[in-house]
Protein backbone atom coordinates (compact mmCIF):
# COMPACT_ATOMS: atom_id res chain seq x y z
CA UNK A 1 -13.27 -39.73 -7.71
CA UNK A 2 -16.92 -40.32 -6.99
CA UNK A 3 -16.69 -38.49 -3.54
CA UNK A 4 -15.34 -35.64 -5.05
CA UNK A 5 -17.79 -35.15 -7.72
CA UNK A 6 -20.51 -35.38 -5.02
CA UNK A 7 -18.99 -32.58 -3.08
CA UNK A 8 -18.86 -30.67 -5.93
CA UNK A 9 -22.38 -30.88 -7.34
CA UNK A 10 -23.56 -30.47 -3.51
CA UNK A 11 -22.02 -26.76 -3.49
CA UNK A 12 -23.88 -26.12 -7.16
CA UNK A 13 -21.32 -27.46 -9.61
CA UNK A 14 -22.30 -28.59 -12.77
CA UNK A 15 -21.00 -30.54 -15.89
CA UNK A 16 -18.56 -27.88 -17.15
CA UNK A 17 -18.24 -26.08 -14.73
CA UNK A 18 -16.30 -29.59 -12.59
CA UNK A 19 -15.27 -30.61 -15.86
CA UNK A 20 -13.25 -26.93 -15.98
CA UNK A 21 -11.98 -27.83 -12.29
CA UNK A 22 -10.53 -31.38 -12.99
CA UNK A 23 -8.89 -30.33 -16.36
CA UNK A 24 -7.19 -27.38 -14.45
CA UNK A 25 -6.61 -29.17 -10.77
CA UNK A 26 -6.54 -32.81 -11.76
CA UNK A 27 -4.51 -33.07 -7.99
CA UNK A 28 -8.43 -32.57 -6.79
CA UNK A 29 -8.81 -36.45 -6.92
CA UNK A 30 -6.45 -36.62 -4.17
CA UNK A 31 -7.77 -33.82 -1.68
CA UNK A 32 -9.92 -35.46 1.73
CA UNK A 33 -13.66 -35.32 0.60
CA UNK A 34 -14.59 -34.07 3.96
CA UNK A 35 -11.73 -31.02 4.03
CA UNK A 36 -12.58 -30.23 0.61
CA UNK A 37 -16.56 -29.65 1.57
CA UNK A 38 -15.22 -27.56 4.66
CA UNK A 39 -13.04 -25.62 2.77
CA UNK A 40 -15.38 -25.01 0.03
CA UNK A 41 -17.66 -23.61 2.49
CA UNK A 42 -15.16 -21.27 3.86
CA UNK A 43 -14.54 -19.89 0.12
CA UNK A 44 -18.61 -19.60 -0.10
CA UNK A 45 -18.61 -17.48 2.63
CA UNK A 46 -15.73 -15.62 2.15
CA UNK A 47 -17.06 -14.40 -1.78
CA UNK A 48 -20.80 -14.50 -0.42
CA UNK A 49 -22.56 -14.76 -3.96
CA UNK A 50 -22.93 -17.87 -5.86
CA UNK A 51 -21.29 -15.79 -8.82
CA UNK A 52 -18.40 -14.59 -6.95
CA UNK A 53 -17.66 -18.12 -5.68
CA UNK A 54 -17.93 -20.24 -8.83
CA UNK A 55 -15.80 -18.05 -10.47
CA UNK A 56 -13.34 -18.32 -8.20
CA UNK A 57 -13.27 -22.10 -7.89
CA UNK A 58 -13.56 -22.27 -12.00
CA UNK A 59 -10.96 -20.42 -13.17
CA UNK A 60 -8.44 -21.13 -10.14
CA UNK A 61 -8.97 -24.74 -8.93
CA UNK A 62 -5.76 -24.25 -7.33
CA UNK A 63 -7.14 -22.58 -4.50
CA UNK A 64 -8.59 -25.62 -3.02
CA UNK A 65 -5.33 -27.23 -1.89
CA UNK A 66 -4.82 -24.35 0.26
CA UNK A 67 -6.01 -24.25 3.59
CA UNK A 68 -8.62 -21.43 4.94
CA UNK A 69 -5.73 -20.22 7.69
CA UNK A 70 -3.49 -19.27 4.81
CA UNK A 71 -6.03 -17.63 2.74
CA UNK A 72 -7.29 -15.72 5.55
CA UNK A 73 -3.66 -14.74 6.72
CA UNK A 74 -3.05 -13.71 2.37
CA UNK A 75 -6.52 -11.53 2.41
CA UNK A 76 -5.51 -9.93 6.36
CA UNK A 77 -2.24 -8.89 4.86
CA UNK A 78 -3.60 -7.16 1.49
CA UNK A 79 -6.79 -5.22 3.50
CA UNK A 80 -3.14 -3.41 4.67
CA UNK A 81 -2.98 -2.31 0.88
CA UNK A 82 -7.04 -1.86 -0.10
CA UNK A 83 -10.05 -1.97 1.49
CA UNK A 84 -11.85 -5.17 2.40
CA UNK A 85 -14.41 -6.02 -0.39
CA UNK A 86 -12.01 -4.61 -3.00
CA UNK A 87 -9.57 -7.30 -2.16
CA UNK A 88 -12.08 -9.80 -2.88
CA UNK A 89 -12.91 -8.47 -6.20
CA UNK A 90 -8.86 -8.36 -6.83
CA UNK A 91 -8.62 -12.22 -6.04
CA UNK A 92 -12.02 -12.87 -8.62
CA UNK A 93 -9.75 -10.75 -10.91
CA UNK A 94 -6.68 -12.18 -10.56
CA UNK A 95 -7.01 -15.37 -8.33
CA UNK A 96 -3.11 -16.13 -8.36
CA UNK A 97 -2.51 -13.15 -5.47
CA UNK A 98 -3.12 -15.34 -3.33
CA UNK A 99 -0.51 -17.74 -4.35
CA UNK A 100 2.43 -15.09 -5.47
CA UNK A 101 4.80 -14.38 -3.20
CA UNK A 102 3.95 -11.22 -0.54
CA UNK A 103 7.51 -9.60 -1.34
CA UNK A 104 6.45 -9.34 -5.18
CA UNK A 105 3.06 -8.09 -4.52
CA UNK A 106 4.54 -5.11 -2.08
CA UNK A 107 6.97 -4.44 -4.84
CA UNK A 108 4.44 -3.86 -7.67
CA UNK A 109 1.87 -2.33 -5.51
CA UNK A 110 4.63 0.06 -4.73
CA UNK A 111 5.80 0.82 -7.99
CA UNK A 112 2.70 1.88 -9.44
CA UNK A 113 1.36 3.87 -5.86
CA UNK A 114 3.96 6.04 -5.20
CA UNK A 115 6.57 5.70 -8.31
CA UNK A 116 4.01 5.71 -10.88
CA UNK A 117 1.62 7.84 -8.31
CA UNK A 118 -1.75 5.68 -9.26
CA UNK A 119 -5.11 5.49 -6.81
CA UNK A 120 -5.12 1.94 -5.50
CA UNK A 121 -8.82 2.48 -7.30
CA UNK A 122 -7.51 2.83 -10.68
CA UNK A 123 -5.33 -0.55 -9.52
CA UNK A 124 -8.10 -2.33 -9.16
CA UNK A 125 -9.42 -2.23 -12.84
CA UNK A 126 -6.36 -2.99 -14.48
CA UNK A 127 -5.22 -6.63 -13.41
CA UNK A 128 -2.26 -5.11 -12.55
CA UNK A 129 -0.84 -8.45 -10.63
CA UNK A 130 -1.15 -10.29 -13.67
CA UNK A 131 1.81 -8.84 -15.02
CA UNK A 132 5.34 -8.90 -13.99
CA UNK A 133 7.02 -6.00 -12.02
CA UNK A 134 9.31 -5.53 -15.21
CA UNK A 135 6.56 -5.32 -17.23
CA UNK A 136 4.71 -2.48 -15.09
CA UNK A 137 8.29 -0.70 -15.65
CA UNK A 138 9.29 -0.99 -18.85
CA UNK A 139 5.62 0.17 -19.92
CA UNK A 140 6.05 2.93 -17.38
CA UNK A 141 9.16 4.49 -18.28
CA UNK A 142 8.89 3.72 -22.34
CA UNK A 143 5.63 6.22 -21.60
CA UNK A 144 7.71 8.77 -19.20
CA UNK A 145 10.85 8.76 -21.64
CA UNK A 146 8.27 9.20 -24.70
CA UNK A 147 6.76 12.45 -22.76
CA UNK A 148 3.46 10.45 -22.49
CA UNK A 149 3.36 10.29 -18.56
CA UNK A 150 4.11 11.83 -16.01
CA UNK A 151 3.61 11.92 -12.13
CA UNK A 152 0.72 14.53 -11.37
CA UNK A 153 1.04 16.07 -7.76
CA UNK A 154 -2.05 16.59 -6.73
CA UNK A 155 -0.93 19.12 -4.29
CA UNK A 156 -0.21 21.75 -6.89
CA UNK A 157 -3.20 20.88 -8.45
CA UNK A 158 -2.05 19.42 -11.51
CA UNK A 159 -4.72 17.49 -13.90
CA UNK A 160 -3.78 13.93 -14.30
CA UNK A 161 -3.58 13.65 -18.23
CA UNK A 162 -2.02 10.49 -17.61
CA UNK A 163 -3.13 7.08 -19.59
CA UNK A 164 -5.63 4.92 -17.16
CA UNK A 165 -3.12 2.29 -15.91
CA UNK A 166 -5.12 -0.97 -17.76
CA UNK A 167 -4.29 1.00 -21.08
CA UNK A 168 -0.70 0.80 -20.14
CA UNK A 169 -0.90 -2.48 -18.85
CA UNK A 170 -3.15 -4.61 -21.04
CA UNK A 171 -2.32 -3.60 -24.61
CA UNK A 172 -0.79 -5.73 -26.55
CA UNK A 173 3.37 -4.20 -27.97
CA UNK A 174 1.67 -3.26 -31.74
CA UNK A 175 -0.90 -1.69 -30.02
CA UNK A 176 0.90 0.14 -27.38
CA UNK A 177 3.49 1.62 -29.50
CA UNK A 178 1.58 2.93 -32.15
CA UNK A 179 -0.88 4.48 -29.60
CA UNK A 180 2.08 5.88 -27.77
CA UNK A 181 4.49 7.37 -30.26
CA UNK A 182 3.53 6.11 -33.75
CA UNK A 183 6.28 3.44 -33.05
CA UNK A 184 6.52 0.00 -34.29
CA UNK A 185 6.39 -3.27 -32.41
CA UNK A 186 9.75 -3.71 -33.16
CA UNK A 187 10.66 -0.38 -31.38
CA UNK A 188 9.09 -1.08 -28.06
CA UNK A 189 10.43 -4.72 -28.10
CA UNK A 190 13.91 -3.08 -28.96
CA UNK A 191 13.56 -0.87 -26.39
CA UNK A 192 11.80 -3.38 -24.21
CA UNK A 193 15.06 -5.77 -24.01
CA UNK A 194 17.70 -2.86 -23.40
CA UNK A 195 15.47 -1.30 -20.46
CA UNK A 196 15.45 -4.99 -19.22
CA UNK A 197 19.16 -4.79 -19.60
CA UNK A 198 19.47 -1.25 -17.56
CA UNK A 199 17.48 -2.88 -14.66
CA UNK A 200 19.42 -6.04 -14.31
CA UNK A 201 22.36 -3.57 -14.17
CA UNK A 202 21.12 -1.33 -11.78
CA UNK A 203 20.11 -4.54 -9.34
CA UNK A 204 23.76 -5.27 -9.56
């Protein structure tokens, strides 16, 4: 234990901020002192500001029992999808996309880019890859059936009257249906579960 602590205060950890890591990544007892200092330099200069990298390290400890190849190999693969510092922002934002599975993240990122027809800009304020690919949906179709959204082609130059995509996203069912529609929660969540149903159909 004492090893690891000193690595940790040597790259500017404090109190809470190690006691935050150990709650969340207990497993951190049992990482090589000497690979953990290495790869905790290799996340410092990946994120480049002290800020950046705390954060990081804080609020997803489980980053440090991966090894720098594979999170190079995860941030290579999404500068295919947005540009280079924005995908460092996206893992500050939501840290797990660089655990989740590669297949899921193409299949959201997808979704909302050319189904939903959304600027991988407006993507990147939303924590979109916090939320499940039925979730991004059901949201996105409960809007398009409602007569709330629709896909603007930019060609024709249509004006995007469109709700920004966090707003979809991030409100809560209350919220969400009474914004959209004057609805209850107990609408959406009714029509939440038989959209579910029509999807797992479809896949069939």
């Amino acid at each position: 234990m004492e090893p690891i602590l000193k690595v940790l205060q040597d790259q500017g950890f404090e109190g809470s901020g190690i006691y935050e890591i150990l709650l969340s990544f207990g497993r951190i007892t049992d990482e090589d002192p000497t690979e953990l200092s290495a790869l905790l330099m290799f996340l410092r200069s990946i994120y480049r500001t002290d800020r950046k990298f705390t954060r990081v390290v804080t609020t997803h400890p489980e980053v440090l029992s991966l090894i720098p190849a594979k999170i190079n190999a995860r941030v290579n693969t999404l500068q295919e999808l947005f540009k280079s510092d924005d995908v460092l922002e996206l893992t500050i934002m939501s840290p797990h996309i660089i655990f989740e599975d590669m297949e899921t993240i193409q299949e959201k990122f997808d979704y909302v880019f050319h189904t939903m027809g959304i600027s991988q800009r407006q993507m990147m304020y939303s924590n979109m890859f916090n939320y499940s690919l039925l979730h991004i949906q059901t949201r996105h179709v409960f809007l398009e059936r409602a007569g709330f959204y629709k896909k603007t082609k930019k060609e024709k130059g249509e004006i995007n009257t469109n709700p920004l995509l966090q707003d979809i996203l991030g409100l809560s069912d209350k919220v969400f249906a009474k914004k959209f529609g004057k609805m209850t929660e107990q609408d959406y969540k009714t029509f939440a579960k038989y959209f579910a149903q029509e999807v797992e159909t479809y896949m069939e």
